[in-house]
Protein backbone atom coordinates (compact mmCIF):
# COMPACT_ATOMS: atom_id res chain seq x y z
CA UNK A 1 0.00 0.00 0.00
CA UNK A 2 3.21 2.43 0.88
CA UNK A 3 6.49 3.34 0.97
CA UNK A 4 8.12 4.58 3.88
CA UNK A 5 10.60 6.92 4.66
CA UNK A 6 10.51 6.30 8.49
CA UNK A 7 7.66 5.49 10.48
CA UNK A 8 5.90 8.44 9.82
CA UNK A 9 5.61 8.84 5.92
CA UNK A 10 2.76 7.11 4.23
CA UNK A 11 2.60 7.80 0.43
CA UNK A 12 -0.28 6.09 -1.34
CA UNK A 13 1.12 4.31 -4.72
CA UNK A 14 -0.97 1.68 -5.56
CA UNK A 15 -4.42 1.34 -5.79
CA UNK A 16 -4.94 -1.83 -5.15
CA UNK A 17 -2.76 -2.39 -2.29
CA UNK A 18 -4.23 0.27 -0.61
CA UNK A 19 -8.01 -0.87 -1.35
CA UNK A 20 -6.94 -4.55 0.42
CA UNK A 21 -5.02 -2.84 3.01
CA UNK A 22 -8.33 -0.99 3.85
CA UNK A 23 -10.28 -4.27 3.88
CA UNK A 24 -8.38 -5.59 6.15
CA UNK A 25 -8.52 -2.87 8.02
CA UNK A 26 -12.50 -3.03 8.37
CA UNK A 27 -13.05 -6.56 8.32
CA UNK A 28 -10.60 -6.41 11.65
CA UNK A 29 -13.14 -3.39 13.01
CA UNK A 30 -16.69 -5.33 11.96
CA UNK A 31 -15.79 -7.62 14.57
CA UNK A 32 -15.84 -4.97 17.03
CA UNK A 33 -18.55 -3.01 15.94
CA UNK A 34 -20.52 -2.86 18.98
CA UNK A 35 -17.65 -2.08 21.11
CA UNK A 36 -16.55 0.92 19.08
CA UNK A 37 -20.38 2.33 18.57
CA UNK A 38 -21.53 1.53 22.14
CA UNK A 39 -21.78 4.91 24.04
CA UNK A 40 -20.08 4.74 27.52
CA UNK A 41 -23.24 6.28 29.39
CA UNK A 42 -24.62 2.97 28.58
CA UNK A 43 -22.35 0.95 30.26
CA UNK A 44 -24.83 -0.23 33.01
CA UNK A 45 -28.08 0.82 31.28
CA UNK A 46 -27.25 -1.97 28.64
CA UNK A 47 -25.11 -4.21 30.42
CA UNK A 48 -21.96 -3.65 28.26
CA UNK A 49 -19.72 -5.25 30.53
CA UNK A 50 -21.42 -8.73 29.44
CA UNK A 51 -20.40 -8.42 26.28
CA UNK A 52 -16.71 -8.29 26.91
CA UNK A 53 -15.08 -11.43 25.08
CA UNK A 54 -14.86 -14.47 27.70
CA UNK A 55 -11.39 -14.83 27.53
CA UNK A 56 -11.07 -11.32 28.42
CA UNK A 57 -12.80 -11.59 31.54
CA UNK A 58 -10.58 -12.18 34.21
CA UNK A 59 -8.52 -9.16 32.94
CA UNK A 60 -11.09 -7.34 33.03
CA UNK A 61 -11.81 -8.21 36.78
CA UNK A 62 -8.93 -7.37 38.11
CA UNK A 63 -7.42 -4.65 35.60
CA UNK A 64 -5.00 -2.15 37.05
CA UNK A 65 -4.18 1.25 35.41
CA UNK A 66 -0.95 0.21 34.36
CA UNK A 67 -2.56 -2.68 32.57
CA UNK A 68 -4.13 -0.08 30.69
CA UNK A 69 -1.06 2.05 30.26
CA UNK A 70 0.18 -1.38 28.65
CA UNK A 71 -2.79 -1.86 26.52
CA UNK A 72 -2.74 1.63 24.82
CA UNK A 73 0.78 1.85 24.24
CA UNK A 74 1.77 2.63 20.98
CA UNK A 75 4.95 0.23 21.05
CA UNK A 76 4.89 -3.47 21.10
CA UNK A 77 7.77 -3.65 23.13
CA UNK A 78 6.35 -2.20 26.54
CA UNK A 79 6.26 -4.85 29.04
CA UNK A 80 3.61 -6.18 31.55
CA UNK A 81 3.81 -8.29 34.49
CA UNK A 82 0.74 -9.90 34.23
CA UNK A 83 -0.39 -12.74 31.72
CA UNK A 84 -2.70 -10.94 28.87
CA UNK A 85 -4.79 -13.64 26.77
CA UNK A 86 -3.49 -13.65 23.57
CA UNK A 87 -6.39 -12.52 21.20
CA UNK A 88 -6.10 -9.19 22.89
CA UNK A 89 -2.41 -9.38 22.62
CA UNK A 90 -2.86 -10.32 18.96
CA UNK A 91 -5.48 -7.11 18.47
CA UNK A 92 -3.15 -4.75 20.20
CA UNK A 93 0.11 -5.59 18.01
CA UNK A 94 -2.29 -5.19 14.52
CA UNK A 95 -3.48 -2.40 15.65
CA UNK A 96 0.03 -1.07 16.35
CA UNK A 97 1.47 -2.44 12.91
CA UNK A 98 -1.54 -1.26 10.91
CA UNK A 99 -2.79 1.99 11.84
CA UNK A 100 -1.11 4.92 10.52
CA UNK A 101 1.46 6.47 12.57
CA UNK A 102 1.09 9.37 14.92
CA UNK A 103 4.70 9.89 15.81
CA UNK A 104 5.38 13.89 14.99
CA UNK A 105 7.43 14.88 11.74
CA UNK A 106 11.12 16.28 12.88
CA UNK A 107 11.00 18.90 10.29
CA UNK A 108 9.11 19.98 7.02
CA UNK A 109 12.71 18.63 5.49
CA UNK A 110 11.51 14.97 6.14
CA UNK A 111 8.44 15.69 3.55
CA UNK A 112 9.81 18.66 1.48
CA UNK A 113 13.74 19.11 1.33
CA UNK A 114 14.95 22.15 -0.54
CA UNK A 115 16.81 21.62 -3.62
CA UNK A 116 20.98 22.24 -3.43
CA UNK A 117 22.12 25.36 -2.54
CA UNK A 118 18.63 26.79 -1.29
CA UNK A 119 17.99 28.04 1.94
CA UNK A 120 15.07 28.18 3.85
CA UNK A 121 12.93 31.42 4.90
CA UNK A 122 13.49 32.19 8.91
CA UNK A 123 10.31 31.56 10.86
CA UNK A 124 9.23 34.75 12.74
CA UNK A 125 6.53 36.63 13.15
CA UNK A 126 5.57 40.05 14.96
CA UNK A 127 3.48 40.04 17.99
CA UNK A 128 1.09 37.47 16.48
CA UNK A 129 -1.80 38.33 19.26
CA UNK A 130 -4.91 36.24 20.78
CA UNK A 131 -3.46 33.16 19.49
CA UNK A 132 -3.21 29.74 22.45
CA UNK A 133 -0.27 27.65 22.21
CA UNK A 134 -2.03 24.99 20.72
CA UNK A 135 -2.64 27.11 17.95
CA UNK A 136 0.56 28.89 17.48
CA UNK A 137 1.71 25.55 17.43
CA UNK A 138 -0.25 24.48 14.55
CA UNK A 139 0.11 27.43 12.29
CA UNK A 140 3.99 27.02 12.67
CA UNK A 141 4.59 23.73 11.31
CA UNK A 142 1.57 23.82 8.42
CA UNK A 143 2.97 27.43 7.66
CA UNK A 144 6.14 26.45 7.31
CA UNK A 145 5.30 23.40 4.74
CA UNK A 146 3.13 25.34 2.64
CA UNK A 147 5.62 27.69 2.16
CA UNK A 148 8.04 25.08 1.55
CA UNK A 149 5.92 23.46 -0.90
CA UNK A 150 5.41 27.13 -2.78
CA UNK A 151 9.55 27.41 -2.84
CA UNK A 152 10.16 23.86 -4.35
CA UNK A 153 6.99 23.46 -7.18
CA UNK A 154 7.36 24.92 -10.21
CA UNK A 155 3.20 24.35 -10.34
CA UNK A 156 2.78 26.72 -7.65
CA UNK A 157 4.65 29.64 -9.45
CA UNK A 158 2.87 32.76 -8.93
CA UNK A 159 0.16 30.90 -7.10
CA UNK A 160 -2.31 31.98 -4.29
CA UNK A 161 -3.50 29.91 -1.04
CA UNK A 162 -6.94 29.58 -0.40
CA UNK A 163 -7.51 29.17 3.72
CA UNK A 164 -10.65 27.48 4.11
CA UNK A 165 -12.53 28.01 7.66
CA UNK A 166 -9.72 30.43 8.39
CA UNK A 167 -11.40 31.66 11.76
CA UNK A 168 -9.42 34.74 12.96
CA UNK A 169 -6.81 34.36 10.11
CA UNK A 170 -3.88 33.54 12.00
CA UNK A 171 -2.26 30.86 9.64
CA UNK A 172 -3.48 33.15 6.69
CA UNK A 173 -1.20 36.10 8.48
CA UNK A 174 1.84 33.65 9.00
CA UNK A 175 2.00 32.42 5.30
CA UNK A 176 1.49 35.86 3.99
CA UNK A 177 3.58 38.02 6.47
CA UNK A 178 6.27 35.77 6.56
CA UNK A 179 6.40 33.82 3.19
CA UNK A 180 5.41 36.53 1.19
CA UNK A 181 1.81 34.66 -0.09
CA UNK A 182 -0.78 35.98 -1.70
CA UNK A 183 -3.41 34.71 0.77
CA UNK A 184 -7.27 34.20 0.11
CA UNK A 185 -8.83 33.29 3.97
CA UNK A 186 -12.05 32.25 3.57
CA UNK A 187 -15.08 31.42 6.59
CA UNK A 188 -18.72 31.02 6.50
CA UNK A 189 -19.01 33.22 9.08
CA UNK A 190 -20.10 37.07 8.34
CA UNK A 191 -18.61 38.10 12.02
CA UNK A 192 -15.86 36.00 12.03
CA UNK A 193 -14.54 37.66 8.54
CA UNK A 194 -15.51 40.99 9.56
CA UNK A 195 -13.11 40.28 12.96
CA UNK A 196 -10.26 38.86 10.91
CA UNK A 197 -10.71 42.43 8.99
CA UNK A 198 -10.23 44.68 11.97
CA UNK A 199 -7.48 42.60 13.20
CA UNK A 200 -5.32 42.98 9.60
CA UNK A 201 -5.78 46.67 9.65
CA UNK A 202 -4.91 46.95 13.33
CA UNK A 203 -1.47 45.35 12.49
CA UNK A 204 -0.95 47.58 9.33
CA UNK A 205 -2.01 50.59 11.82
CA UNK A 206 0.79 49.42 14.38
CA UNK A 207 3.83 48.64 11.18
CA UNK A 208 3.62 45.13 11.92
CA UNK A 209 2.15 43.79 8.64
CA UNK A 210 2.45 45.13 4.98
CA UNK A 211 -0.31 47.48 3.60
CA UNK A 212 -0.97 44.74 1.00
CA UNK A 213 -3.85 42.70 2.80
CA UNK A 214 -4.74 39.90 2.81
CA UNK A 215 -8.04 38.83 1.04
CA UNK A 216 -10.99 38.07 3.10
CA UNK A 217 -14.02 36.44 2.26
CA UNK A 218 -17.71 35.22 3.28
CA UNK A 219 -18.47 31.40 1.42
CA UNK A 220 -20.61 28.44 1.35
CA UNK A 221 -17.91 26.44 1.50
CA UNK A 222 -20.12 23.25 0.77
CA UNK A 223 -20.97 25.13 -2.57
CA UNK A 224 -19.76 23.09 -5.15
CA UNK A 225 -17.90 25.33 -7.48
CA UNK A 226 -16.53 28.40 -5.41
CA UNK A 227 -13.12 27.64 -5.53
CA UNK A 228 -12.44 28.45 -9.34
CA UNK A 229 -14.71 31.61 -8.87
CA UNK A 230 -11.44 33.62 -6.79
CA UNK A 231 -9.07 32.45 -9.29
CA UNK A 232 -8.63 33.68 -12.73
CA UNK A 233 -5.31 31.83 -14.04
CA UNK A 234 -3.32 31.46 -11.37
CA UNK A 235 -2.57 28.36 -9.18
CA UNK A 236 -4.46 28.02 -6.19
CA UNK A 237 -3.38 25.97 -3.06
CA UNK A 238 -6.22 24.59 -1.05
CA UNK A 239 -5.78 24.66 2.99
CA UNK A 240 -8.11 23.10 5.36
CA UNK A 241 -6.59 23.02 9.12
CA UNK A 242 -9.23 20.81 11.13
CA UNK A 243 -11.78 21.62 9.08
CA UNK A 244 -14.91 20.20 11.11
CA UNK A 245 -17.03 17.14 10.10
CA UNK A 246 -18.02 17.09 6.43
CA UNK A 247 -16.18 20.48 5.65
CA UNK A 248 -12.86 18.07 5.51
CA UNK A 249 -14.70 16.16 2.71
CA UNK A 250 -16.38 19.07 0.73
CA UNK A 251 -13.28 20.78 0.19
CA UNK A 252 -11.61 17.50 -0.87
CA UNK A 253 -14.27 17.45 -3.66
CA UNK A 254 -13.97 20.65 -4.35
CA UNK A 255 -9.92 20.21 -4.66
CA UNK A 256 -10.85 17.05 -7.46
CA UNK A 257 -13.21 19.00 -9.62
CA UNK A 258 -11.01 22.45 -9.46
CA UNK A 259 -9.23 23.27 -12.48
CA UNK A 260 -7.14 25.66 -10.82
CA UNK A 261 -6.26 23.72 -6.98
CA UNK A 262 -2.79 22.10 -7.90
CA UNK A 263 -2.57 21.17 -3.93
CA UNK A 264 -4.39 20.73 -0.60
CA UNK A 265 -3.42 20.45 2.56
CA UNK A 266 -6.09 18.94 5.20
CA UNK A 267 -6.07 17.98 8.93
CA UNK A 268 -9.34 16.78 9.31
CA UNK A 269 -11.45 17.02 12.72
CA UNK A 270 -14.55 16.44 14.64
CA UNK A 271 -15.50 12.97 12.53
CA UNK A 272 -18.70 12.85 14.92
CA UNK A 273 -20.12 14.88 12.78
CA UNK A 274 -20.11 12.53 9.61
CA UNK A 275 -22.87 10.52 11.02
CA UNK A 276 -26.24 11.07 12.71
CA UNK A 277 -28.56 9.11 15.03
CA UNK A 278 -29.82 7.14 12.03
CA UNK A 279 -27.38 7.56 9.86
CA UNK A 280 -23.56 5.67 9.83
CA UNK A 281 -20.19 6.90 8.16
CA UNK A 282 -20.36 7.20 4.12
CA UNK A 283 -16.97 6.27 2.36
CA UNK A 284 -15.78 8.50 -0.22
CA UNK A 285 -14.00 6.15 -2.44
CA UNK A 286 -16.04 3.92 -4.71
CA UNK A 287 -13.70 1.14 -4.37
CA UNK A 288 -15.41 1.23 -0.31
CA UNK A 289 -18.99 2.22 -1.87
CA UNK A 290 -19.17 -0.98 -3.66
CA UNK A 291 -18.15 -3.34 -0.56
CA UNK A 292 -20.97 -5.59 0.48
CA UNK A 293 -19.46 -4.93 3.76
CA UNK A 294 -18.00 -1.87 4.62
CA UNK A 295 -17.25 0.21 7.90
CA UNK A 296 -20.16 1.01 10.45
CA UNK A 297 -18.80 3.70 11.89
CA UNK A 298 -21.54 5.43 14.11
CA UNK A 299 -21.10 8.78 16.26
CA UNK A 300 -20.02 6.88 19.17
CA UNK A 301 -17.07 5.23 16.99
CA UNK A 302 -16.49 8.32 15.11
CA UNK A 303 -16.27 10.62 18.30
CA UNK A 304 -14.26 7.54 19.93
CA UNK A 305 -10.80 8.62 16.97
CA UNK A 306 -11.34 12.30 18.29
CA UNK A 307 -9.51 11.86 20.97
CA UNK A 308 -5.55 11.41 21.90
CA UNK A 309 -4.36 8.01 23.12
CA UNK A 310 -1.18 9.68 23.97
CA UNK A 311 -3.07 11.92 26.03
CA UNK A 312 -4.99 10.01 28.18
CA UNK A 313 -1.47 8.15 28.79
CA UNK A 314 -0.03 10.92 29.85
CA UNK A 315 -2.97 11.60 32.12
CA UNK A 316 -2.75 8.15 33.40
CA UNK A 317 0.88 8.32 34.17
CA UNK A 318 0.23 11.08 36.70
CA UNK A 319 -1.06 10.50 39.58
CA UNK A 320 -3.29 13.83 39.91
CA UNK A 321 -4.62 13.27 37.29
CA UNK A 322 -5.34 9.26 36.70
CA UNK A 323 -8.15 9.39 39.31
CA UNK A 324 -10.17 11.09 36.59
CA UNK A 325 -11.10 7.64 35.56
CA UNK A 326 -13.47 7.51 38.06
CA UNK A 327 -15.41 10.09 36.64
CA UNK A 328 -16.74 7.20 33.44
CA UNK A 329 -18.32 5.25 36.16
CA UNK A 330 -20.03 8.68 37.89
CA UNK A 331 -21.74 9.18 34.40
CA UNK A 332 -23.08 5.77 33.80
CA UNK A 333 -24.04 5.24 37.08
CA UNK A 334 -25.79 8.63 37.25
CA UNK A 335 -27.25 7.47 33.30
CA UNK A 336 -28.48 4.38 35.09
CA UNK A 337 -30.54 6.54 37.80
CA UNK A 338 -32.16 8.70 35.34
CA UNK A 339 -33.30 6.31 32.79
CA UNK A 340 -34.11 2.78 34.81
CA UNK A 341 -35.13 4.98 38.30
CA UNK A 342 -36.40 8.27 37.12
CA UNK A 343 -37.70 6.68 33.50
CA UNK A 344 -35.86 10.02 31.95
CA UNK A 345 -34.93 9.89 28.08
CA UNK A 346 -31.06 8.13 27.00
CA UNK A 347 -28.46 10.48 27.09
CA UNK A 348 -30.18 13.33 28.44
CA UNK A 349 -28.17 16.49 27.94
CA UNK A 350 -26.54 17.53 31.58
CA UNK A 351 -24.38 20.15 32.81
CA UNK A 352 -20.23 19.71 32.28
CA UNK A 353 -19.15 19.43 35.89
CA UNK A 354 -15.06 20.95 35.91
CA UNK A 355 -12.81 18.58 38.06
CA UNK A 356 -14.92 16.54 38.74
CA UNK A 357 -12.59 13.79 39.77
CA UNK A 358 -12.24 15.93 42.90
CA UNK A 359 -16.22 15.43 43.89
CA UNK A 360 -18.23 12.37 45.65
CA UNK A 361 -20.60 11.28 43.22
CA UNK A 362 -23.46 13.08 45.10
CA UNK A 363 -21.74 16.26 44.91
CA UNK A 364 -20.61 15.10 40.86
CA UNK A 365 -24.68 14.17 40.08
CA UNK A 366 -26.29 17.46 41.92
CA UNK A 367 -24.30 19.65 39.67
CA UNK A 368 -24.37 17.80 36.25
CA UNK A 369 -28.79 17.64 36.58
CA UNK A 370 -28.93 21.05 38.17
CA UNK A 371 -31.00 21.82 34.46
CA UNK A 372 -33.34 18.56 35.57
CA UNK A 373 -35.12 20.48 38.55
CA UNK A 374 -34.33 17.02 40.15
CA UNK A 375 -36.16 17.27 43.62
CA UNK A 376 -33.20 14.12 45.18
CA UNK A 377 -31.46 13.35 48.36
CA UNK A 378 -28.28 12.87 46.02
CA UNK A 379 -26.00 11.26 49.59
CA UNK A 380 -29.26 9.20 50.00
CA UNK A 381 -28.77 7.78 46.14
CA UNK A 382 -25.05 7.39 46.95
CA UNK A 383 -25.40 4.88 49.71
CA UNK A 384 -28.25 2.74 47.48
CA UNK A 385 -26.45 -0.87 47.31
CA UNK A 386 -27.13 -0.69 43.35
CA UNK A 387 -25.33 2.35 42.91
CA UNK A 388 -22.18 1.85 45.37
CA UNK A 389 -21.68 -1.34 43.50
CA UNK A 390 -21.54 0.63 40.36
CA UNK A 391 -19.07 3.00 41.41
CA UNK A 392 -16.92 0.46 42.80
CA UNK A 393 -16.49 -0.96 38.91
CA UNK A 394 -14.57 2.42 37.99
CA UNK A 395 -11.65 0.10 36.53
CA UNK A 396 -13.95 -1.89 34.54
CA UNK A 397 -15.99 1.33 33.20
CA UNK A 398 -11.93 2.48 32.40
CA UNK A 399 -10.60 -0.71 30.72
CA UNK A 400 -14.27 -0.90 28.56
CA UNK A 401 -13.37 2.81 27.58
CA UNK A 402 -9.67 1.64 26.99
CA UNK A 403 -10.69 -1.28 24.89
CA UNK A 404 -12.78 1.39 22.84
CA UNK A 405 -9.75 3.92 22.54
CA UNK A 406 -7.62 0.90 21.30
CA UNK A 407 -9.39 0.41 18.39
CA UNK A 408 -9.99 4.04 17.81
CA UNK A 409 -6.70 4.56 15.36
CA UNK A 410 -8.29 1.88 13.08
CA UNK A 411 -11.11 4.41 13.18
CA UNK A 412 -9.03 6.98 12.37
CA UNK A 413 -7.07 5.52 9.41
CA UNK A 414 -9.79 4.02 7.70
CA UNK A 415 -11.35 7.47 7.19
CA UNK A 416 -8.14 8.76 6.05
CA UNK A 417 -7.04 6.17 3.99
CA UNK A 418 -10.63 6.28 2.00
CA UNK A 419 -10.01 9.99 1.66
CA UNK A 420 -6.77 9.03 0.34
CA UNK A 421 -7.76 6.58 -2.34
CA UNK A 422 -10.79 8.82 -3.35
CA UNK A 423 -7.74 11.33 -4.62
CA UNK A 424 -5.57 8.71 -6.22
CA UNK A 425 -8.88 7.60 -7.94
CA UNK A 426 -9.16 10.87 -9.12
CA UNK A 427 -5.66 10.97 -10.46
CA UNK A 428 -3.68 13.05 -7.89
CA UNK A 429 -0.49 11.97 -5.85
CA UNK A 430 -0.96 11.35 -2.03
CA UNK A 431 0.77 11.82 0.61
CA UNK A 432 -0.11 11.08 4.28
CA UNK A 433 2.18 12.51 7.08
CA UNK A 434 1.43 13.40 11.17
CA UNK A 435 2.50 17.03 11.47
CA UNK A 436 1.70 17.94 15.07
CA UNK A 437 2.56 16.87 18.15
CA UNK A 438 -0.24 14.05 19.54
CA UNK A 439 0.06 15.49 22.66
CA UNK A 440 -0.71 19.05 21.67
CA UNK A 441 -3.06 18.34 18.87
CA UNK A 442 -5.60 15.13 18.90
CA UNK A 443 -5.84 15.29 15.37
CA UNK A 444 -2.07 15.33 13.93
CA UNK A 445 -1.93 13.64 10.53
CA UNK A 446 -2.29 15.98 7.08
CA UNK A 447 -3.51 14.56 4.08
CA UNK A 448 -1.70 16.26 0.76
CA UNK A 449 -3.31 16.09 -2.62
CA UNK A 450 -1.04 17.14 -5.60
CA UNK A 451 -2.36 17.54 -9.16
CA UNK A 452 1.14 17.00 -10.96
CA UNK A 453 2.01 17.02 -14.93
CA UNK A 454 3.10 14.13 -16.81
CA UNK A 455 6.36 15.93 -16.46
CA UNK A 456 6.40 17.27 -13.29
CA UNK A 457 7.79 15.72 -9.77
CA UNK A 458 5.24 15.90 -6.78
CA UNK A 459 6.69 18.27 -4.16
CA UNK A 460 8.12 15.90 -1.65
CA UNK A 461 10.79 13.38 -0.71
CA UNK A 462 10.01 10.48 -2.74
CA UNK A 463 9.91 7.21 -0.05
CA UNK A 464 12.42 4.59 -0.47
């Protein structure tokens, strides 16, 4: 299916290696369809915990948090002390060989290297306000790619980048204040834009950015056709950074039937949203449309590859902060009260409750129903024999949600790699690559689409 450079290049090549590769991949997942699309608030309303493979039970009985440090560790060669029955061992190491790799990029040379006796623009950029350092983070590495990508393709001579959902137009203000880019940012939202505005022509007021501004627009970005409309003749480079939901896949579309988008860069997000209660995960490839048996990825599954498995073993590893696990078992238990005591609808929306690992579960189910107008002796509920049983399972609740976050890069690369082969079957080059780090940013890895010439090399390091 690829060619690596390291660990953490994926190019896609072949077709067909990638389509098998990616029925593997779900025929591994269908057998653990109603683990990844169970919700956790379920856990005792539905009995989950009887579900849980037999030969996994006496783990599961007696699992310890560093058994689940073990589980969810991204190398096979972390040890454990304790005997693990095999067919989990056997789904943890496929897992580990066959989802794609998270592991950070060094530098944009491992993707893009400048050719001989080039050097690369310094990375700086003036009093760059309001922006977290989660953010700043992000807008750093992408920005310095792109630019990279504009100094070493001929394709991209003279070009412009189109930033999709660019918010507040930070990463539009790094590529064109400090690669020189003509920038078009583009958001759906009229206040947003109008924000992004005043901010621009604050920094041209205060000598910190050039009086040639940057280009801001209101779009339908789900319009098909929009992105040829703001170019004339020149080349146009497509950015989406965590573009939410289905945005990620419009603008891939859009990128295929553009005659002017030579490249896109996207770091897709929030894959919740590409299902709904009655609805499951569409595939964007028609090699996966025309399975008889494809991925049934629900919102539970889908929200389930949101989240950072090298953050929640980070959290695990310290001690202030593992005994947030218990806080899985406060919401099923309190899930079990309202729907089988108080006959109140599933998943009934309830208050966030901040540190909440810090509060008995009366104290934890008083504040998350305080929109209920719940009339309850809450310490009275927390001494019912039902519900201190069900708080004493908090490692069970934890190793269910473990077993769901170890399948959750499966998740993950199956809606990449269909992404992937919907742009090879469209005749562009691919490249998949994790940019960020994990542990700043959940979502890491950037999909590249490149429309090259007959005669023209794609704008990377060729794998080996």
């Amino acid at each position: 299916m690829e060619s690596q450079t390291n660990e953490s290049l994926f190019e896609i090549v072949d077709e067909l290696e990638t389509q098998v590769f990616l029925e593997k991949l779900i025929s591994v997942t269908a057998q653990y369809n109603w683990l990844l699309n169970a919700f956790m608030v379920d856990f005792f309303v539905d009995e989950l915990y009887l579900r849980i493979p037999r030969c996994w039970q006496q783990l599961y009985m007696t699992v310890r948090v560093e058994d689940i440090i073990f589980l969810l560790s991204a190398s096979t060669h972390t040890s454990s002390t304790r005997v693990w029955p095999l067919s989990l061992l056997a789904l943890r190491s496929f897992i580990s060989t066959h989802s794609l790799r998270r592991h950070p990029l060094v530098s944009v040379d491992t993707v893009c290297p400048l050719p001989a006796g080039r050097s690369s623009k310094g990375l700086s950029i003036n009093h760059l306000e309001h922006v977290s350092p989660k953010k700043m983070h992000q807008i750093r590495i992408l920005g310095s790619l792109v630019g990279r990508f504009f100094e070493c393709s001929n394709m991209l001579v003279g070009g412009t980048v189109v930033d999709a959902g660019s918010g507040k137009g930070h990463l539009s203000r790094l590529l064109h204040e400090v690669y020189g880019l003509k920038v078009i940012a583009v958001d759906c939202n009229d206040a947003v834009v109008s924000r992004s505005r005043v901010i621009d022509l604050k920094r041209v007021n205060k000598k910190l950015s050039t009086d040639s501004p940057i280009v801001h627009l209101v779009q339908r970005l789900t319009k098909q056709g929009w992105l040829d409309s703001l170019s004339k003749s020149e080349p146009l480079a497509l950015i989406g950074l965590h573009a939410c939901g289905h945005l990620s896949e419009h603008l891939i579309r859009e990128f295929v039937v553009s005659d002017r988008c030579k490249l896109l860069l996207s770091v897709g997000c929030c894959y919740m949203h590409l299902a709904t209660e009655h609805q499951t995960w569409k595939p964007l490839s028609r090699r996966l449309q025309s399975l008889k048996t494809t991925a049934s990825f629900g919102y539970a599954a889908l929200d389930c590859a949101c989240h950072s498995n090298e953050r929640f073993i980070s959290k695990l590893t310290d001690a202030n902060k593992s005994s947030s696990l218990v806080v899985h078992s406060y919401r099923a238990a309190l899930e079990w009260l309202l729907v089988c005591r108080l006959c109140f609808s599933r998943r009934s929306r309830l208050y966030p409750v901040r540190e909440a690992r810090l509060l008995s579960f009366a104290e934890y189910a008083e504040k998350a129903t305080r929109n209920l107008n719940l009339n309850l002796n809450y310490s009275e509920l927390e001494n019912d024999l039902t519900v201190r049983w069900m708080l004493k399972q908090w490692p069970q609740v934890a190793f269910f949600y473990a077993l769901r976050s170890l399948l959750a890069p499966l998740v993950e690369s199956i809606i990449l790699l269909d992404r992937a082969l919907f742009l090879r079957e469209n005749g562009s080059e691919v490249l998949l690559a994790p940019l960020f780090d994990p542990l700043v940013c959940a979502r890491n890895l950037l999909l590249v689409g490149f429309k090259a010439s007959p005669t023209a090399c794609v704008p990377w390091k060729r794998p080996h």
